[in-house]
Each structure stands twice: as C-alpha cells, then as structure tokens.
Protein backbone atom coordinates (compact mmCIF):
# COMPACT_ATOMS: atom_id res chain seq x y z
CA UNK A 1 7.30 20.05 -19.77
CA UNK A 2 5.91 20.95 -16.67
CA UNK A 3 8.77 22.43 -13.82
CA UNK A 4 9.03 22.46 -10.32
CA UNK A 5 9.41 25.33 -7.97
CA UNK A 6 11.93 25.58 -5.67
CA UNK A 7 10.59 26.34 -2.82
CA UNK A 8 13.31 29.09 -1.50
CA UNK A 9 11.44 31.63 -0.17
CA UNK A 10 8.34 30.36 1.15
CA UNK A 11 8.66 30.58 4.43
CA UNK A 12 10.24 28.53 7.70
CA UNK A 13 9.22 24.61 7.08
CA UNK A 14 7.19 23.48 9.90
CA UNK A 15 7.80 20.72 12.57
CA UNK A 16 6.86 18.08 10.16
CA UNK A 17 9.12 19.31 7.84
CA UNK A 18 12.75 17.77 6.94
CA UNK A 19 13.51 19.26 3.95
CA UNK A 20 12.45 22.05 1.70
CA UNK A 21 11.05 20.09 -0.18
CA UNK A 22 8.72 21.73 -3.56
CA UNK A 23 6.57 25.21 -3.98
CA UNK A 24 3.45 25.33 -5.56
CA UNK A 25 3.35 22.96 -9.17
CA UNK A 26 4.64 26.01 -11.81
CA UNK A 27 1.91 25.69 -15.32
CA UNK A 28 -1.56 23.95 -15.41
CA UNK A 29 -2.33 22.00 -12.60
CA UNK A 30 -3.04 18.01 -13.70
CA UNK A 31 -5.98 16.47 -12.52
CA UNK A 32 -5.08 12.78 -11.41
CA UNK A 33 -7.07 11.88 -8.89
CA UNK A 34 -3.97 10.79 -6.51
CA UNK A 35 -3.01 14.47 -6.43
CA UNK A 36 -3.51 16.91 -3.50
CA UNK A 37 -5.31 20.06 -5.25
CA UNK A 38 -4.17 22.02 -1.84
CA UNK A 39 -0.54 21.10 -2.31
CA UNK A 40 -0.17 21.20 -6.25
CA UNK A 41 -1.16 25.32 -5.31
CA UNK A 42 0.43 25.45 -2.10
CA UNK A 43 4.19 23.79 -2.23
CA UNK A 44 4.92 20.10 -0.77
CA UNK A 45 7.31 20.43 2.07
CA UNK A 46 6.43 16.63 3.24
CA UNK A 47 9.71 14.49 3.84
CA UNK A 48 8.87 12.03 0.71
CA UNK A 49 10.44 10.57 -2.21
CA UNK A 50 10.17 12.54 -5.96
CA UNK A 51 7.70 10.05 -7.06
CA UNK A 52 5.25 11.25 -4.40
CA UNK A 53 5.58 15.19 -3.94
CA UNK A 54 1.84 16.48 -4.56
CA UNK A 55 0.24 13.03 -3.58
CA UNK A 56 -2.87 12.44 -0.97
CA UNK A 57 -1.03 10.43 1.87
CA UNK A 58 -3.98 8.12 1.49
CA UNK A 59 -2.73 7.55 -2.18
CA UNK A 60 0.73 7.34 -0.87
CA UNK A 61 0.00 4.74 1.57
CA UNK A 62 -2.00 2.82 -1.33
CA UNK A 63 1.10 2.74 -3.66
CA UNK A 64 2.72 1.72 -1.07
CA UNK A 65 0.22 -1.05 0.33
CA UNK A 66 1.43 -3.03 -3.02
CA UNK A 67 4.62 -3.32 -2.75
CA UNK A 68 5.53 -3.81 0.79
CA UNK A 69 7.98 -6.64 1.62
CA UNK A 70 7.13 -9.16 3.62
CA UNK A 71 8.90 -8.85 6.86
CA UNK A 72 7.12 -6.88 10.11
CA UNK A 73 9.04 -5.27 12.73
CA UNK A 74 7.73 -5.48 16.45
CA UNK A 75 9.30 -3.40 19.92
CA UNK A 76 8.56 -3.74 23.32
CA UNK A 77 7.33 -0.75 24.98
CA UNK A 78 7.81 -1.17 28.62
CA UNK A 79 9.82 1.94 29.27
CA UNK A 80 8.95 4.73 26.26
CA UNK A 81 12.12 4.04 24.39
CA UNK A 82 13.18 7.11 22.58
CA UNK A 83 14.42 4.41 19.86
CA UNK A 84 10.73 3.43 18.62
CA UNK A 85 10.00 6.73 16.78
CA UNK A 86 13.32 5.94 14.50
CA UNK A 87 12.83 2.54 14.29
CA UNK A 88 9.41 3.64 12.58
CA UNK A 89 11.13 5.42 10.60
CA UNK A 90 13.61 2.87 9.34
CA UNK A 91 10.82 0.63 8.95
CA UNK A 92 8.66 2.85 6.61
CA UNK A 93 12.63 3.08 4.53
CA UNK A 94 12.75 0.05 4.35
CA UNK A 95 8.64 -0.66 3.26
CA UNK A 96 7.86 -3.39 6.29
CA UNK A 97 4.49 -4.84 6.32
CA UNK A 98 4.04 -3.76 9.76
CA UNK A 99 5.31 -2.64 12.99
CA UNK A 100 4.25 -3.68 15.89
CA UNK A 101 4.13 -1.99 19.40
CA UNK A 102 4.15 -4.27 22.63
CA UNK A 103 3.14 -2.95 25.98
CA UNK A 104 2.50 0.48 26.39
CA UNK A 105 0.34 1.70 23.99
CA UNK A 106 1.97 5.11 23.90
CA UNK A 107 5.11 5.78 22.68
CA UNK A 108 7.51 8.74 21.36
CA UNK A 109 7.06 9.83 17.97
CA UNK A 110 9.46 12.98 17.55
CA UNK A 111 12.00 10.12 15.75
CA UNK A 112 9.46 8.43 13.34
CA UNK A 113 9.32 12.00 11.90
CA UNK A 114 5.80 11.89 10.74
CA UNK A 115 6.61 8.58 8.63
CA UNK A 116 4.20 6.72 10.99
CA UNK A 117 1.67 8.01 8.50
CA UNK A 118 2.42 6.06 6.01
CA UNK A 119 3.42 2.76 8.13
CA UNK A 120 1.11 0.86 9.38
CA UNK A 121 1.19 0.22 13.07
CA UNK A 122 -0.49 -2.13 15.25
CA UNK A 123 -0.28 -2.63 18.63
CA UNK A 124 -0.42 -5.69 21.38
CA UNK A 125 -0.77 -5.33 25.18
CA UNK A 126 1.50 -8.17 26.02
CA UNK A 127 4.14 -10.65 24.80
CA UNK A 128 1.97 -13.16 24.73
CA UNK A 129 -0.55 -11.57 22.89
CA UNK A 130 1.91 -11.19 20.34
CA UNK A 131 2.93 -14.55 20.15
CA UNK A 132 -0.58 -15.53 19.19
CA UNK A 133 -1.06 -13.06 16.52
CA UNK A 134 2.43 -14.14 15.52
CA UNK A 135 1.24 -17.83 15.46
CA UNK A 136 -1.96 -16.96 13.80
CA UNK A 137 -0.66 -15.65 11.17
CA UNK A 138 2.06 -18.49 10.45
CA UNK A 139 5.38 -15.76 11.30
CA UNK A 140 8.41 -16.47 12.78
CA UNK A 141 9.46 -14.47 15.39
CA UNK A 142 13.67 -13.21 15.20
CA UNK A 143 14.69 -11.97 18.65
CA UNK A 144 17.39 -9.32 17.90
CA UNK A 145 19.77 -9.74 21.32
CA UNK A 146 23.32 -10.27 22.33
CA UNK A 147 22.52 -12.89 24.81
CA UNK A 148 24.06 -16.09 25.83
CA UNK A 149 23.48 -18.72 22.65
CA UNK A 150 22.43 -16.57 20.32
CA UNK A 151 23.54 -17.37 16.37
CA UNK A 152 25.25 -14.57 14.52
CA UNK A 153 22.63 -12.30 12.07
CA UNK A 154 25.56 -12.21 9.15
CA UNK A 155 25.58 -15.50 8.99
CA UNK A 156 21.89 -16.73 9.02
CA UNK A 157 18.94 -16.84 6.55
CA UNK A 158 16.29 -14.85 7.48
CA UNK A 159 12.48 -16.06 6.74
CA UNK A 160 11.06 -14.13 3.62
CA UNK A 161 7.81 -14.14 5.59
CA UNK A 162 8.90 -12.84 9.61
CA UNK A 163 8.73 -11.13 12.20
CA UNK A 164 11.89 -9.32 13.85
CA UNK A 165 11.95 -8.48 17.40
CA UNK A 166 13.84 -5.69 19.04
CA UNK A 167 13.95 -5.01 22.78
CA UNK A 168 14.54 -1.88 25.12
CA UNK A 169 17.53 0.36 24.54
CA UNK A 170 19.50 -1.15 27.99
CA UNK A 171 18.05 -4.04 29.37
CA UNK A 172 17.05 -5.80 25.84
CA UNK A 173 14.27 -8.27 24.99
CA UNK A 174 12.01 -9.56 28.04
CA UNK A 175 12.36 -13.16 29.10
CA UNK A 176 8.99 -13.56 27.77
CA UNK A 177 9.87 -12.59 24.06
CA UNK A 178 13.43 -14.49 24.27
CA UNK A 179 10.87 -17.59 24.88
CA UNK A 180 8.80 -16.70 22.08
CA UNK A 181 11.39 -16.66 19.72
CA UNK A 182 12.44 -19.22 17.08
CA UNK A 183 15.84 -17.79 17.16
CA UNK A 184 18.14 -15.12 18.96
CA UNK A 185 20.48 -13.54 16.94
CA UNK A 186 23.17 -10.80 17.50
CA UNK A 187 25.08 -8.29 15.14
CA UNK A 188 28.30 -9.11 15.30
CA UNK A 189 30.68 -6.13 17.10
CA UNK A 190 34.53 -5.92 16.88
CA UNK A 191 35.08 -2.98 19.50
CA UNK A 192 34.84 -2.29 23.10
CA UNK A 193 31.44 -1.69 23.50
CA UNK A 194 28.92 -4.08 24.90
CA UNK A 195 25.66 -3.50 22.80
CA UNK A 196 24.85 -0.85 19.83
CA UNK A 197 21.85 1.57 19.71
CA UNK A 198 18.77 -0.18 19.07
CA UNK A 199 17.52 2.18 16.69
CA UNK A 200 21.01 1.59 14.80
CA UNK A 201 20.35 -2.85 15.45
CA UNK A 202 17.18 -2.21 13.79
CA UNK A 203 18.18 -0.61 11.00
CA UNK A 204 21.11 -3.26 10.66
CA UNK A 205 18.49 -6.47 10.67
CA UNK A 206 16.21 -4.95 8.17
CA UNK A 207 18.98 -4.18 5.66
CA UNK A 208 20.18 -7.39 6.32
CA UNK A 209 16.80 -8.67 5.04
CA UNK A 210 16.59 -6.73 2.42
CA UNK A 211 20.11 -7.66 0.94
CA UNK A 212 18.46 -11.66 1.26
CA UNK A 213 15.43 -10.78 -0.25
CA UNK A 214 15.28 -7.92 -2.50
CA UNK A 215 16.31 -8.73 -6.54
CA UNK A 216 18.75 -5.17 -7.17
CA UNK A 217 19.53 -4.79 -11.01
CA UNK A 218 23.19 -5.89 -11.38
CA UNK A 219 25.07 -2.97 -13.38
C-alpha cells in the first residue's frame, strides 16, 4: 500500500495555504492522468479534501462539475464587502452551481481562500441584468433580508432549482433586488441583535438547502 508523507518539515506553507496538508507521494508515483506529476514529487499543501490531494485543479473542478447541486448563490457588490470572499468559500463547501457577483466587478478575495478556483463565478453589472439571466434561465430568485414582510427561512421550502440572494453587510439587499425577488425571507434571531453577519446568513441559507435537498444515509 502506498503511504503518505507528512509533510512536517517542509517548510512555512504559503499564503494559499490552510493546512499542512501532504509531502511528496512516498513509493512509485501512479500515472492517472488526473494527477499533478509536480505535486505527487513536491507535497500538496492545497486546502482540499483527501479525495483530491495530488489532483490538477482542472480535474478537481471536473469532478466537481458533476455533482454540483442545483442552487446558485448571487451578492451585490456595491461597496467591496469583506463578506464575499467567505461567502465563496461557503459556496464551494457547500458545491453551488454558481455564484454570482452584482455590481462591481472587483471584489475581496483574502476570505474565499483560494476556493474561488474551483467555484465557478460569474458576474453581472446590474440588478437588472441579473434578473434577466435569472429569468432566462427559469430560477427563482430568494432575497435573504430581515425586512418588513418577509416569511421565515425555517419554515419555507426552498426551490431545488434557485437562486439565493444576499445583500451588503449593513444596509442589506437594494430596492432593486427586493423587487426582483419571488420571496424575502429572514433567519429567525432570538437575541438582541438586529441582523447577523452576512457571511454567517449565507452559510445558514445554503445549509438550509442542503438539509431540503440532499438524501444523507440514515445510520
């Protein structure tokens, strides 16, 4: 059986790095095309999963191309929320189709943590040319907002096939993307605060998908 290397040893981990990750592939080197030749004799320090330490991120992103759920995440952009980069991140955790980025085109990506490689990300100047993609391609839009009339997100079913909206960390979803919406819902608080982080909202909705969606193996 072929081992694994701890990496101990090799060195300080770059900024891309999160964890130590593996050293260079211990015995004869296999020869799958999906492998990296230059990290199988180098070490993977990447922050992925077991299954894909020594993989080409373009065979990573493949894999992962097949199995993605069907939901797509989208954040306006108006003000370089520090949020986006982590709600990447949660995004690529949690395998979305797609996030997309509305308004600026640039945005912080110290929180996505390099996982932006392997998520596909679009982007759309304006609300409305959202909502037209959004149309196009037959997707609900779920505003994510504690605003007058919203419905409560533990308490409704959430499209299979969807698209969920977050706003700006402070002021929240736009006028124009409340409008756009087929529903506004909130996550339901018991303390004194008014809102939670919307890094931490996002992360709330899309496990809240998941747990409607996703078949788990009962034990």
């Amino acid at each position: 059986m072929t081992e694994l290397q701890n990496s101990d040893g090799l060195g300080e981990p770059s900024h891309e790095q999160t964890t130590w990750g593996v050293g260079p592939w211990v015995g004869e080197l296999p020869t799958e095309e999906f492998y990296d030749q230059e990290l199988l004799r180098g070490g993977d320090t990447r922050n992925v999963v077991d299954k894909y330490r020594y993989w080409k991120m373009e065979a990573i992103i493949a894999d992962l191309d097949i199995k993605r759920h069907k939901f797509h995440v989208a954040i306006e952009n108006w003000q370089h929320d520090l949020n986006i980069g982590s709600i990447v991140r949660t995004a690529n955790a949690f395998l979305a189709e797609e996030v997309h980025i509305i308004g600026h085109r640039r945005w912080n990506r110290r929180g996505a943590m390099v996982t932006d490689r392997y998520q596909h990300v679009s982007h759309h100047a304006t609300v409305e040319e959202f909502v037209i993609w959004a149309r196009a391609n037959s997707l609900p839009i779920i505003a994510i907002d504690n605003v007058p009339g919203c419905s409560q997100l533990e308490t409704y079913k959430l499209p299979e096939s969807c698209v969920l909206l977050f706003g700006q960390e402070g002021p929240g979803l736009s006028e124009a993307a409340i409008e756009s919406a087929e529903v506004v819902l909130e996550i339901t608080q018991f303390g004194s605060t008014r809102s939670i982080n919307a890094s931490a909202a996002a992360a709330i909705t899309m496990h809240s998908w998941v747990m409607q969606h996703v078949d788990f193996p009962r034990n």
